[in-house]
Protein backbone atom coordinates (compact mmCIF):
# COMPACT_ATOMS: atom_id res chain seq x y z
CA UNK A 1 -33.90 -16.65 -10.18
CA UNK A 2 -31.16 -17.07 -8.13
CA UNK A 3 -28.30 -14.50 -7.21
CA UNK A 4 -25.42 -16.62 -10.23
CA UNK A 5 -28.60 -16.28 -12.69
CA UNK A 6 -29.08 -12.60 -11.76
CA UNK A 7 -25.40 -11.17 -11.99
CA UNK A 8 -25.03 -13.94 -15.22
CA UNK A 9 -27.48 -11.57 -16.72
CA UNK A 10 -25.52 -8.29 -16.44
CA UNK A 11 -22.07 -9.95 -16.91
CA UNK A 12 -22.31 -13.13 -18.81
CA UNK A 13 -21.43 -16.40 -16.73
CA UNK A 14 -18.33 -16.60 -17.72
CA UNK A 15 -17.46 -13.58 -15.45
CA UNK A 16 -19.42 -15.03 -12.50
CA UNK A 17 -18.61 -18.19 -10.67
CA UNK A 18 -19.80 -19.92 -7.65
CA UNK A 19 -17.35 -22.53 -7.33
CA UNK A 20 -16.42 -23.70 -3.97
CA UNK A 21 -12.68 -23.62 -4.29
CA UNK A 22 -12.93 -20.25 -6.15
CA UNK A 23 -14.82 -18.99 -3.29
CA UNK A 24 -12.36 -20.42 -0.79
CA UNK A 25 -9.47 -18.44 -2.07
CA UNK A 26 -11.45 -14.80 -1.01
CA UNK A 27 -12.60 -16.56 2.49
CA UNK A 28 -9.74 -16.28 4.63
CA UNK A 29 -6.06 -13.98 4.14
CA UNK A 30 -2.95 -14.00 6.45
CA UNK A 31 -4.94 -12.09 9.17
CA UNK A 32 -6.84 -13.02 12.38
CA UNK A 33 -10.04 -12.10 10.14
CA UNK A 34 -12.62 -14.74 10.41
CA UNK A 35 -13.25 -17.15 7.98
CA UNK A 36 -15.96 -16.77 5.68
CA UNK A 37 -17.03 -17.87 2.37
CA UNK A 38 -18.62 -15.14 -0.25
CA UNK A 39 -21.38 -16.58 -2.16
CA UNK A 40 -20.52 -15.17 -5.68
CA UNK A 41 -16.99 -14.35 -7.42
CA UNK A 42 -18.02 -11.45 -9.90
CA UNK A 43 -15.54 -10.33 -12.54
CA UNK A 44 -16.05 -7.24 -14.24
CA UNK A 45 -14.37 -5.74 -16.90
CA UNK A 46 -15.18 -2.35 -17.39
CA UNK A 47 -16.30 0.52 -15.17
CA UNK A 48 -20.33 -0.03 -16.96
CA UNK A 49 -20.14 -3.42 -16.02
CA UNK A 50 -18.59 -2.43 -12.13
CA UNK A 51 -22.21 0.29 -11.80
CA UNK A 52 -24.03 -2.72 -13.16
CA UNK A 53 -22.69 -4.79 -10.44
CA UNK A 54 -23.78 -2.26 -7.82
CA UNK A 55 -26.83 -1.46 -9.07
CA UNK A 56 -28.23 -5.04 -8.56
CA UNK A 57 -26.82 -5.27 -5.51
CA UNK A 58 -28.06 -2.13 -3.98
CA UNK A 59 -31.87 -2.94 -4.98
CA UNK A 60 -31.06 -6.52 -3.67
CA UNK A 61 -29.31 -5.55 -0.75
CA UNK A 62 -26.38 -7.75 -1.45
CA UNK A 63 -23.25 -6.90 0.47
CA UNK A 64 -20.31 -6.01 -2.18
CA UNK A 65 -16.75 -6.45 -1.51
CA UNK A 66 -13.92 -5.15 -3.98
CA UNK A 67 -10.80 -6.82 -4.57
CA UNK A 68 -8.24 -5.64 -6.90
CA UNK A 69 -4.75 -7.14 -5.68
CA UNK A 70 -3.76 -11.34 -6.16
CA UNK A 71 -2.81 -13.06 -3.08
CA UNK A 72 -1.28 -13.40 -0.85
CA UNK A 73 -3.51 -10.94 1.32
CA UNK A 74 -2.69 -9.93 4.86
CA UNK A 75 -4.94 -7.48 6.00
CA UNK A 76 -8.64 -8.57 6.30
CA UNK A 77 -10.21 -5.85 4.22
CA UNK A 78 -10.76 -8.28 1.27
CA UNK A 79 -12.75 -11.16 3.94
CA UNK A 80 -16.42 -10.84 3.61
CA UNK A 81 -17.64 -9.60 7.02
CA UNK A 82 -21.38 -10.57 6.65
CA UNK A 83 -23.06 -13.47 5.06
CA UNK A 84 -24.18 -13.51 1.52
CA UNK A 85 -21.53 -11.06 -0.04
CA UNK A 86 -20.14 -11.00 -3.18
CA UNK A 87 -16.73 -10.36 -4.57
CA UNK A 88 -15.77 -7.69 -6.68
CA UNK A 89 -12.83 -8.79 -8.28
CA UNK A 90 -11.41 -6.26 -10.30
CA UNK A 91 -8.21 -7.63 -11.36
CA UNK A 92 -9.34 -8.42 -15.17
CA UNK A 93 -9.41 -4.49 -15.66
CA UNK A 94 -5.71 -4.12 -16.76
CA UNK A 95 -6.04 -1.20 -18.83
CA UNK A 96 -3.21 1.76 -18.93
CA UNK A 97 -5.91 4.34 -20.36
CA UNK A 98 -3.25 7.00 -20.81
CA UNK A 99 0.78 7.84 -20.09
CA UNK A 100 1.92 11.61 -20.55
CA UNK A 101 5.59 12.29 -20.10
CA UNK A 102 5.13 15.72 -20.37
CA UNK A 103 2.78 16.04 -17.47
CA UNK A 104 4.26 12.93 -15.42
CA UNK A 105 0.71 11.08 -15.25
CA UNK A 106 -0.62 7.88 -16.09
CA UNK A 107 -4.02 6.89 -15.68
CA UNK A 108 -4.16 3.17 -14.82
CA UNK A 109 -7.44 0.56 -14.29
CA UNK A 110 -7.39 -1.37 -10.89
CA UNK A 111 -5.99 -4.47 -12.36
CA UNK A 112 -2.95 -2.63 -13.48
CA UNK A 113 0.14 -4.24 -11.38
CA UNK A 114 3.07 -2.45 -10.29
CA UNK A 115 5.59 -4.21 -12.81
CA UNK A 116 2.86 -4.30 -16.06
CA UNK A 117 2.90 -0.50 -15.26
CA UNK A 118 6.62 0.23 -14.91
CA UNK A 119 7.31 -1.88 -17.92
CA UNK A 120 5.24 0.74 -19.56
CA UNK A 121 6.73 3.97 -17.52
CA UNK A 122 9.97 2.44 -18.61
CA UNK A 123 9.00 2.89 -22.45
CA UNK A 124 7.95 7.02 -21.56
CA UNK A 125 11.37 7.66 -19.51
CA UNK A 126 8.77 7.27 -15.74
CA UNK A 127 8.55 5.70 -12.79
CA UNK A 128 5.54 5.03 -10.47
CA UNK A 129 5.76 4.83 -6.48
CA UNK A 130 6.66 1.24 -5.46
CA UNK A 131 5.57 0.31 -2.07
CA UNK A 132 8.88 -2.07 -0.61
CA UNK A 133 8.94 -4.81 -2.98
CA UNK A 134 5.41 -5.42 -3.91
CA UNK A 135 4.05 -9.21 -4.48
CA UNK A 136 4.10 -9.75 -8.43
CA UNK A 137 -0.18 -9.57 -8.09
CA UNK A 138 -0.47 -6.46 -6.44
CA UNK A 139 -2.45 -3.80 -7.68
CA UNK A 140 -1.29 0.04 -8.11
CA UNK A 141 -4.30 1.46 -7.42
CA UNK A 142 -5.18 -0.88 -4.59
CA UNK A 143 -1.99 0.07 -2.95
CA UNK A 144 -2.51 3.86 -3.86
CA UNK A 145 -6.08 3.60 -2.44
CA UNK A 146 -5.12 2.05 0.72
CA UNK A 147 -2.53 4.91 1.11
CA UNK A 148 0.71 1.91 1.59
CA UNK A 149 4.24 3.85 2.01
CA UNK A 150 6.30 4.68 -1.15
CA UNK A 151 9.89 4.43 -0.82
CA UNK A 152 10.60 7.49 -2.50
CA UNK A 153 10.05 9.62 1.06
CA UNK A 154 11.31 13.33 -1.35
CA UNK A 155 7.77 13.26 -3.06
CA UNK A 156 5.49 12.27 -0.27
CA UNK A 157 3.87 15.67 -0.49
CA UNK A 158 1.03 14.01 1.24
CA UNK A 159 -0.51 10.78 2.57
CA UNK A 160 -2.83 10.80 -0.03
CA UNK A 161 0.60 11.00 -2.99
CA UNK A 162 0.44 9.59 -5.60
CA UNK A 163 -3.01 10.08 -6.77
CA UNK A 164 -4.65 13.01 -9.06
CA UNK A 165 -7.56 12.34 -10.01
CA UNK A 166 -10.19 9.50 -9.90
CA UNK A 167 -13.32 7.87 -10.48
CA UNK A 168 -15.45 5.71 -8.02
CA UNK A 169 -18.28 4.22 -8.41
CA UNK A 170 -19.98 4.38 -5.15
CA UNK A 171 -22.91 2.69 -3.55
CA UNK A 172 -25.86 4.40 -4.92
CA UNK A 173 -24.12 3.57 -8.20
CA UNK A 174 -23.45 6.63 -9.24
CA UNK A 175 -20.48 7.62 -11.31
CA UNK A 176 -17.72 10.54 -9.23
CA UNK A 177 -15.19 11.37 -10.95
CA UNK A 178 -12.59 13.77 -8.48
CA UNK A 179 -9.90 16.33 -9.20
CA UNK A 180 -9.14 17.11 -13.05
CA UNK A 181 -11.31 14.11 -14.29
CA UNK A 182 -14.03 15.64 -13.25
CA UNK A 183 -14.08 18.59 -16.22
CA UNK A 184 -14.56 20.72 -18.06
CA UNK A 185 -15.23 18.22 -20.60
CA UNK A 186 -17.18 14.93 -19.77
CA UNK A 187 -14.95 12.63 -21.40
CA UNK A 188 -11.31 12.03 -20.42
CA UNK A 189 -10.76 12.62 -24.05
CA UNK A 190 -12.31 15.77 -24.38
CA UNK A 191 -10.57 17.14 -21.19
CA UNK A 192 -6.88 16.03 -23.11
CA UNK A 193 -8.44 18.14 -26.47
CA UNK A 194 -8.56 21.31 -24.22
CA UNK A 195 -4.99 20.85 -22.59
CA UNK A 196 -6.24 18.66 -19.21
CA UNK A 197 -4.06 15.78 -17.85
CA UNK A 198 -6.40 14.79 -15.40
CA UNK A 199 -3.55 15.50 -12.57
CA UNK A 200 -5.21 18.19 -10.52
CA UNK A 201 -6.32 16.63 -7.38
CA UNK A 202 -9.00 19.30 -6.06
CA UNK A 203 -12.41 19.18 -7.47
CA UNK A 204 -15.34 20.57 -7.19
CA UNK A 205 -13.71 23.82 -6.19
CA UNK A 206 -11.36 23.02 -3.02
CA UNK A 207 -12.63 19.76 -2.30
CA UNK A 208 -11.10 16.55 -3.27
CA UNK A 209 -13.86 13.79 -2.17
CA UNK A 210 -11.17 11.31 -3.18
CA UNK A 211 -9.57 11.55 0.81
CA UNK A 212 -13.33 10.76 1.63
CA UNK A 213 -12.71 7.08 -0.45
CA UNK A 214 -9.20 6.32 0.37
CA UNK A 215 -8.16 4.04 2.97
CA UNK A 216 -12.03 3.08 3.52
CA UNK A 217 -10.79 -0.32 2.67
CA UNK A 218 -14.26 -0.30 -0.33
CA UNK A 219 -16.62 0.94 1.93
CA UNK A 220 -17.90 4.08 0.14
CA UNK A 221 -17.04 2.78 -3.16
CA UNK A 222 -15.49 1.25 -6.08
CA UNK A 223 -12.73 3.02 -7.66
CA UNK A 224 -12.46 2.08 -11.41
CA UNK A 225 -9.60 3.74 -12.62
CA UNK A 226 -6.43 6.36 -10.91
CA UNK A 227 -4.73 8.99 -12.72
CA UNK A 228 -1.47 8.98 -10.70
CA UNK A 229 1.76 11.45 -10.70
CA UNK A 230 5.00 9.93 -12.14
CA UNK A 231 8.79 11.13 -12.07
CA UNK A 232 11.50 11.25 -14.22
CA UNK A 233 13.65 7.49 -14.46
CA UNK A 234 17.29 8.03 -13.27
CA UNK A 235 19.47 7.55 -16.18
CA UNK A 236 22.28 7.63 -13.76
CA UNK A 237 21.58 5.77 -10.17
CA UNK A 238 23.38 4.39 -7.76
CA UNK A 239 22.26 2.40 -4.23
CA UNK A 240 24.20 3.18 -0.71
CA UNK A 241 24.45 1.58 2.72
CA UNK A 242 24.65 3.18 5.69
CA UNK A 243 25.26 -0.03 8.66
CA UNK A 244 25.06 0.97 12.19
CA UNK A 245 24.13 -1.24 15.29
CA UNK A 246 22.88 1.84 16.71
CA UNK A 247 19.33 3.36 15.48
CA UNK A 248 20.06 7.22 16.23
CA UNK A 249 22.77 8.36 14.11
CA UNK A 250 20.71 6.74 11.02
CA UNK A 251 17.61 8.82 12.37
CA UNK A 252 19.78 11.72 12.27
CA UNK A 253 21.50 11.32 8.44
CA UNK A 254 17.56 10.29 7.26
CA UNK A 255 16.08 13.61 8.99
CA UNK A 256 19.38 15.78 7.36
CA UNK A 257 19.24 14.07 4.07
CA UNK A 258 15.80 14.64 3.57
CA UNK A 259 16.11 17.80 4.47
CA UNK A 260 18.45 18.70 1.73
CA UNK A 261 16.33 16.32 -0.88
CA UNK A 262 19.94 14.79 -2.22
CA UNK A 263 18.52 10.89 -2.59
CA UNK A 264 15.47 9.33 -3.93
CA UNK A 265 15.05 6.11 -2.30
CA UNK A 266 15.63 6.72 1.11
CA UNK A 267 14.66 3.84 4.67
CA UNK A 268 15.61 2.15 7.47
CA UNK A 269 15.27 -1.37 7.66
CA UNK A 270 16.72 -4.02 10.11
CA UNK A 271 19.32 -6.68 9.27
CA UNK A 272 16.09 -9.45 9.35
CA UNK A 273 14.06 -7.60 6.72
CA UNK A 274 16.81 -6.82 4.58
CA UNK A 275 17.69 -10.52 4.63
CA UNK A 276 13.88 -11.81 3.89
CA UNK A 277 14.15 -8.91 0.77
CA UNK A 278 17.23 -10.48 -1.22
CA UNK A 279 17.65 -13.90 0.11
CA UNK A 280 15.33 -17.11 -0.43
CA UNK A 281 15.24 -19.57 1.64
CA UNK A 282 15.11 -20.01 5.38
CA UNK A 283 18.87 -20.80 6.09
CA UNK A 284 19.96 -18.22 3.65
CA UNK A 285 18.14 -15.35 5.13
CA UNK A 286 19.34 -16.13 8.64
CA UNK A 287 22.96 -16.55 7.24
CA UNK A 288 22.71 -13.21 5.24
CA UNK A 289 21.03 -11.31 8.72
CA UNK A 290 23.69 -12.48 11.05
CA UNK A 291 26.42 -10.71 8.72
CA UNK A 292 24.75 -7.62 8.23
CA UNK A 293 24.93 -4.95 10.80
CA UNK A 294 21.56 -4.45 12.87
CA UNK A 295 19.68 -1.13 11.34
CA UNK A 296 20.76 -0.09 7.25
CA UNK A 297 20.13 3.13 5.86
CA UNK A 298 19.10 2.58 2.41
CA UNK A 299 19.48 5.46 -0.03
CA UNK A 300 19.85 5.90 -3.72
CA UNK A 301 21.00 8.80 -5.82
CA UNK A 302 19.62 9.66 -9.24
CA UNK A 303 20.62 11.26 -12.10
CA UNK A 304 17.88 12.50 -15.25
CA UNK A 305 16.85 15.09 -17.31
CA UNK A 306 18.87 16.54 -20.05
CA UNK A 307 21.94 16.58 -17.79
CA UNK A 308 21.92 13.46 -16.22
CA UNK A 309 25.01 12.58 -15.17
CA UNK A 310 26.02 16.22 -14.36
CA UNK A 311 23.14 16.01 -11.66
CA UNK A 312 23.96 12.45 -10.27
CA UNK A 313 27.86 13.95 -9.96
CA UNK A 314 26.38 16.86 -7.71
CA UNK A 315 24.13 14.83 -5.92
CA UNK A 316 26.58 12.53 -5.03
CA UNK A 317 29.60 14.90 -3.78
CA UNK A 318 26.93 16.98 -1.76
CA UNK A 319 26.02 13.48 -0.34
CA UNK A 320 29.46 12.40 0.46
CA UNK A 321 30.42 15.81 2.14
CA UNK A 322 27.19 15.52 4.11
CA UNK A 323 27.81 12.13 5.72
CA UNK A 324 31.30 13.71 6.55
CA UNK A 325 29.45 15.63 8.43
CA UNK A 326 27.44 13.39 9.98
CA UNK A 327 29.99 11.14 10.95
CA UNK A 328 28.59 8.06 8.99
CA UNK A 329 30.46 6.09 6.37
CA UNK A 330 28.40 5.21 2.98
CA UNK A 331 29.02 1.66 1.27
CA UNK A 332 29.09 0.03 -1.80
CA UNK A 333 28.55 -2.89 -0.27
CA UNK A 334 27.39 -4.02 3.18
CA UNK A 335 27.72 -7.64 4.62
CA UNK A 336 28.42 -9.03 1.08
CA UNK A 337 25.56 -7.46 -0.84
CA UNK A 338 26.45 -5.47 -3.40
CA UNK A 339 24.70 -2.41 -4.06
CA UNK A 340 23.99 -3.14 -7.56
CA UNK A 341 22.54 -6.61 -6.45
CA UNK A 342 20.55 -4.91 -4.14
CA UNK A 343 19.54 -2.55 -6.82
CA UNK A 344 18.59 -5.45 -9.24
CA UNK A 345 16.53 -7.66 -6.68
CA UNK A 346 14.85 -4.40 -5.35
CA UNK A 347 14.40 -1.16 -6.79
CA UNK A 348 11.84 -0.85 -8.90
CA UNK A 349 11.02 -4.65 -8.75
CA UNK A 350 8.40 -6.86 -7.27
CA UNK A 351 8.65 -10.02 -5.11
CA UNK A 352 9.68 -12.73 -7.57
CA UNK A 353 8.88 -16.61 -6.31
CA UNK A 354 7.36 -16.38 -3.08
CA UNK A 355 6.57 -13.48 -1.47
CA UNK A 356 9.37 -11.99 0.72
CA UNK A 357 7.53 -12.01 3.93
CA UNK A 358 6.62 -15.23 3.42
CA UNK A 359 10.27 -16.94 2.97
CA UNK A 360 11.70 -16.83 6.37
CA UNK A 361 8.99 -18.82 8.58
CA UNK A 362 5.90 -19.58 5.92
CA UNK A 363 3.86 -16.97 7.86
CA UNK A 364 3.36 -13.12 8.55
CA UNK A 365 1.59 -10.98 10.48
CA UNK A 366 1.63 -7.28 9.75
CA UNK A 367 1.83 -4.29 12.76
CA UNK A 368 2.08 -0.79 11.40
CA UNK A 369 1.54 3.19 12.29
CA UNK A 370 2.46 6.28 12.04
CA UNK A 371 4.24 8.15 14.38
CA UNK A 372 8.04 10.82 13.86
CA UNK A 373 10.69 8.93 13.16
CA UNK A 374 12.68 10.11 16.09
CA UNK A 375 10.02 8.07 18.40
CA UNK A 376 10.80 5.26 16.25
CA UNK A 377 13.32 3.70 19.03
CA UNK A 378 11.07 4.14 21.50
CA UNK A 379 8.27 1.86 19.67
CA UNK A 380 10.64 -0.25 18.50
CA UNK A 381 11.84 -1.00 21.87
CA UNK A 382 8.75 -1.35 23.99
CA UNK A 383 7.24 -3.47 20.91
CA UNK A 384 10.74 -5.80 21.50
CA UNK A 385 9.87 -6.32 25.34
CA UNK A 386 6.35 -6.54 24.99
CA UNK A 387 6.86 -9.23 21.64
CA UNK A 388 9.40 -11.15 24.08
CA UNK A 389 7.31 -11.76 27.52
CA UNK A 390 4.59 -13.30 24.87
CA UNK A 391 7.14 -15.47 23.70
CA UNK A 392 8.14 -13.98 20.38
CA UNK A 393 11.63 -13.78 19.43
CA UNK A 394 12.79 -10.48 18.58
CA UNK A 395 15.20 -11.22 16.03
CA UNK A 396 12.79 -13.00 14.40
CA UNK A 397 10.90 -9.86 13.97
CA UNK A 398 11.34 -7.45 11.04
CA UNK A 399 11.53 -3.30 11.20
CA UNK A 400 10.47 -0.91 8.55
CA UNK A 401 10.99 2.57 9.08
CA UNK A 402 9.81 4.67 5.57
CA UNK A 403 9.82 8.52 6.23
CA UNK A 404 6.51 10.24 4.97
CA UNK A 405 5.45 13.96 3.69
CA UNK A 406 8.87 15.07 3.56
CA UNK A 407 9.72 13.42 6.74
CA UNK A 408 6.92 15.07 9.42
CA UNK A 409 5.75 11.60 10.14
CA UNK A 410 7.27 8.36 9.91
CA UNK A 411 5.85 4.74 8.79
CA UNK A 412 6.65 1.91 11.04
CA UNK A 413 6.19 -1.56 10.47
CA UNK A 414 7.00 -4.57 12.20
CA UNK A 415 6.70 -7.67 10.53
CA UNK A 416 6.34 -11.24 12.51
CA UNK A 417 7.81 -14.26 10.77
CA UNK A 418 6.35 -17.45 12.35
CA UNK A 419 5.45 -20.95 11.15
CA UNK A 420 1.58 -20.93 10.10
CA UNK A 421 0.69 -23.27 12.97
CA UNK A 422 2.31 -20.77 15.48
CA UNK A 423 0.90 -17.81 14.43
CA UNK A 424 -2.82 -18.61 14.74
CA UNK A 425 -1.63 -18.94 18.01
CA UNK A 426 -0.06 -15.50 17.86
CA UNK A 427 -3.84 -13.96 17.90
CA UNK A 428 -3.91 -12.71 21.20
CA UNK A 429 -0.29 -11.83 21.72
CA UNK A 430 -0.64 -9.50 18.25
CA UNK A 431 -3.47 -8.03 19.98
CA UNK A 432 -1.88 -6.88 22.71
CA UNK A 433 1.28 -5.82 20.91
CA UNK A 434 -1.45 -3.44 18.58
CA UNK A 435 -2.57 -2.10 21.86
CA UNK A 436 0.80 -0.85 23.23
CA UNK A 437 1.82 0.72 20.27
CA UNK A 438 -1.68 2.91 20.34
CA UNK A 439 -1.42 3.31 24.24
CA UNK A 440 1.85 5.23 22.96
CA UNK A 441 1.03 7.20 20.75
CA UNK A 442 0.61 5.22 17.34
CA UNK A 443 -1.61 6.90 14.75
CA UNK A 444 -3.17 3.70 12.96
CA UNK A 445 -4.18 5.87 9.89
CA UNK A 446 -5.11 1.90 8.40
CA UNK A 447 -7.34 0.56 11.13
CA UNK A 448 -7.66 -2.60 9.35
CA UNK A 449 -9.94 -5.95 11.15
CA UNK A 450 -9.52 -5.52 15.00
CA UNK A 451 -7.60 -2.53 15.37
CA UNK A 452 -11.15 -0.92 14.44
CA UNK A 453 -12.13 -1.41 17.96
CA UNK A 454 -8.83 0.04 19.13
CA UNK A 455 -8.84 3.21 17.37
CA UNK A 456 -12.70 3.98 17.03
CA UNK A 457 -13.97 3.80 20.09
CA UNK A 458 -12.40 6.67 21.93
CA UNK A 459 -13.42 8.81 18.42
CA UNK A 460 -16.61 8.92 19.01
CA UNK A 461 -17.44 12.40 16.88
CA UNK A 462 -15.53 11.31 14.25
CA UNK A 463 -17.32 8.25 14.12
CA UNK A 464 -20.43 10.02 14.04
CA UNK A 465 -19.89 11.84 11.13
CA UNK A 466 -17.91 8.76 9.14
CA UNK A 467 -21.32 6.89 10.16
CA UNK A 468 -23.34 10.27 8.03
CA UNK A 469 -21.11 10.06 4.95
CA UNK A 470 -21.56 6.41 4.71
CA UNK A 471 -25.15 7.10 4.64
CA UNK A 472 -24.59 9.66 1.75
CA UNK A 473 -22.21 8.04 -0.20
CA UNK A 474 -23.30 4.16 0.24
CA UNK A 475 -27.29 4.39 1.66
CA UNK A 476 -28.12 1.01 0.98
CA UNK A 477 -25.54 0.14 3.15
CA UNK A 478 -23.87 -2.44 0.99
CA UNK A 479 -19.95 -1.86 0.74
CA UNK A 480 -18.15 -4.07 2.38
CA UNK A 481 -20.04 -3.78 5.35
CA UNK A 482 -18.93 -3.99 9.36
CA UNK A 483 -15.82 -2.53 8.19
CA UNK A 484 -14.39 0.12 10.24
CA UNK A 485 -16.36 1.98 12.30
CA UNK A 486 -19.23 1.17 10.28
CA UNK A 487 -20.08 -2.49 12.43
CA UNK A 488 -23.94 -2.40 13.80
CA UNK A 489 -24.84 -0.03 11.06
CA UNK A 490 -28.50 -0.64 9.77
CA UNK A 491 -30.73 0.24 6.72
């Protein structure tokens, strides 16, 4: 029997394909991953059929990688590593199992995107977490899992925001279900009969073995379905523009503001990114960055609850007073975009036509860390000189600054808009630009396809005892393998 025949049996054919074009589309992403083809697509629908999947496959030995998100990808974690593996594609499980207002949680299947979920928030009076305009096929709970910034840096408690509880299916095939899903009752169901909302992270006792799962990029598990925090949607809200050409004094007013918790949305973004976000095509978004200013503050002010607007009125005349203070000047508008354009094309919305990274040049490569935001210049700089002696134009280059766990750390991402034929050129140059930023300091909390040999090496106990829970929580070894530091790893 061959290895269609044998996953046929557990999942009918119809959810398991060996096409060569099908297979093509998981082989390669808009990394410097190598090629290679999986041998299977598998399609399950259900967490059953998802320990099915891993059952065969750990008394096989056949390598499993998950994918929950559409393309375009960009980071490598979804590209087979070894020969033989087979793709996990959970995007058919769309389910939205449960949405409580009263607790702010929803619990949400893989598949789930971010707009099929706020279209359903929206019904409830909730919002999720949106990453910076999300492609229309990416998953929630891929996003959550891979611990991407939210742009809502006021309830960033932690990196691990905002997920409660879980359930992953790891590689032993056995069924963990973290924080309140895990009891008292074993049946989500039964927990909601006794007054549980499956929101309480910890479990058993003071351990969450959810941190264990996330950002391991598959390779302890499967995770079948998140409940995840919500918040209240703004009845009353309102977008503002701060422009400077200087970074600091928009370091200053994000480090004050969130201090005093006054807006929701709240980042730093170059004139180039803000461009790719709202414009379309190529001569537009080089048009639209050469009026705008070179950094924007982006910040929005909410009103909800039973007194709405009486709470977007305060929030706003503490806000104003406060940038009197700080000497800046916030706008309506801000090289011809209007904040309620801005507010329609971006808040709360995903990437409509093509992708936004992919409008300026046809390409992307991604660079990211975390490091404080008042270091930020002094990345951002060093990554300008070092992107310019390997021939990359700076102002081609696009800066993301999103403030994390109430502003102790800082997300920043560069993003590199070239021509495909270019940028597989780019390989080496990227390389070297990933090495300067850890050289100064970058915490690459995502050590995604080659920066695993950057950040690994020089961790050698922590790699030892990563290496030890793999064993525990995936022995056969069969999780998106040579991931990480878990390369060279035998049975």
């Amino acid at each position: 029997m061959d290895k269609r025949d044998e996953f046929s049996r557990i999942l009918t054919r119809m959810k398991v394909t060996d096409d060569h074009k099908t297979r093509m589309l998981y082989a390669s992403d808009h990394s410097y991953a190598p090629v290679l083809q999986p041998d299977l697509v598998v399609r399950p629908h259900t967490s059953d059929e998802v320990i099915d999947v891993v059952n065969l496959a750990r008394d096989k030995g056949y390598p499993l990688v998950p994918v929950s998100s559409g393309p375009p990808h960009f980071r490598g974690d979804s590209v087979p590593s070894v020969d033989g593996a087979v793709i996990v594609d959970l995007s058919g499980m769309k389910r939205i199992e449960w949405i409580n207002r009263r607790n702010r949680v929803a619990v949400i299947e893989p598949g789930v995107t971010f707009s099929e979920l706020q279209a359903a928030l929206d019904k409830q009076g909730l919002r999720t977490m949106f990453p910076l305009l999300p492609r229309s096929a990416k998953s929630v709970v891929g996003a959550y899992m891979e611990r991407e910034p939210f742009t809502l840096p006021k309830y960033a408690w932690d990196l691990g925001d905002p997920i409660a509880s879980s359930e992953i299916i790891l590689g032993d095939g056995y069924r963990m279900r973290t924080g309140g899903g895990a009891g008292p009752a074993p049946t989500l169901e039964g927990q909601r009969k006794v007054g549980g909302a499956q929101k309480l992270p910890l479990s058993p006792g003071a351990m969450d073995a959810r941190r264990i799962i996330q950002g391991s990029q598959g390779s302890m598990g499967i995770c079948t379905w998140l409940a995840i925090r919500c918040e209240l949607l703004p009845e009353h809200e309102e977008i503002r523009f701060v422009g400077s050409d200087e970074l600091g004094p928009l370091i200053e007013a994000a480090y004050r503001l969130i201090y005093l918790r006054l807006p929701d949305e709240m980042y730093i973004i170059n004139a180039m990114t803000m461009a790719c976000l709202l414009a379309q095509s190529p001569e537009n978004i080089a048009a639209l960055r050469d009026r705008l200013p070179e950094w924007i503050l982006v910040l929005s002010v909410g009103g909800y609850g039973t007194l709405a607007r009486d709470q977007f009125d305060y929030k706003m005349g503490d806000l104003e007073e406060e940038a009197g203070r700080l000497g800046i000047e916030l706008n309506a508008s801000l090289g011809g975009v209007a904040n309620k354009d801005y507010r329609g094309q971006v808040v709360r919305r995903i990437s409509s036509g093509e992708y936004w990274k992919m409008r300026y040049q046809g390409d992307c490569r991604e660079l990211f860390f975390l490091t404080s935001l008042a270091r930020a210049p002094e990345f951002i700089g060093k990554i300008k000189e070092t992107a310019r002696t390997h021939g990359c134009d700076p102002s081609n280059m696009g800066v993301y600054l999103q403030q994390v766990i109430q502003g102790t750390a800082c997300h920043v991402g560069f993003d590199f808009f070239m021509e495909p034929d270019r940028i597989r050129e780019f390989g080496h140059d990227f390389h070297a630009l990933s090495l300067t930023a850890f050289e100064m300091g970058g915490y690459f909390s995502r050590p995604y396809g080659d920066w695993a040999d950057i950040v690994y090496p020089p961790a050698k106990t922590f790699v030892k005892y990563a290496r030890g829970l793999k064993r525990i929580f995936d022995p056969a070894l069969i999780m998106n393998p040579e991931k990480l530091c878990f390369k060279e790893m035998s049975g």
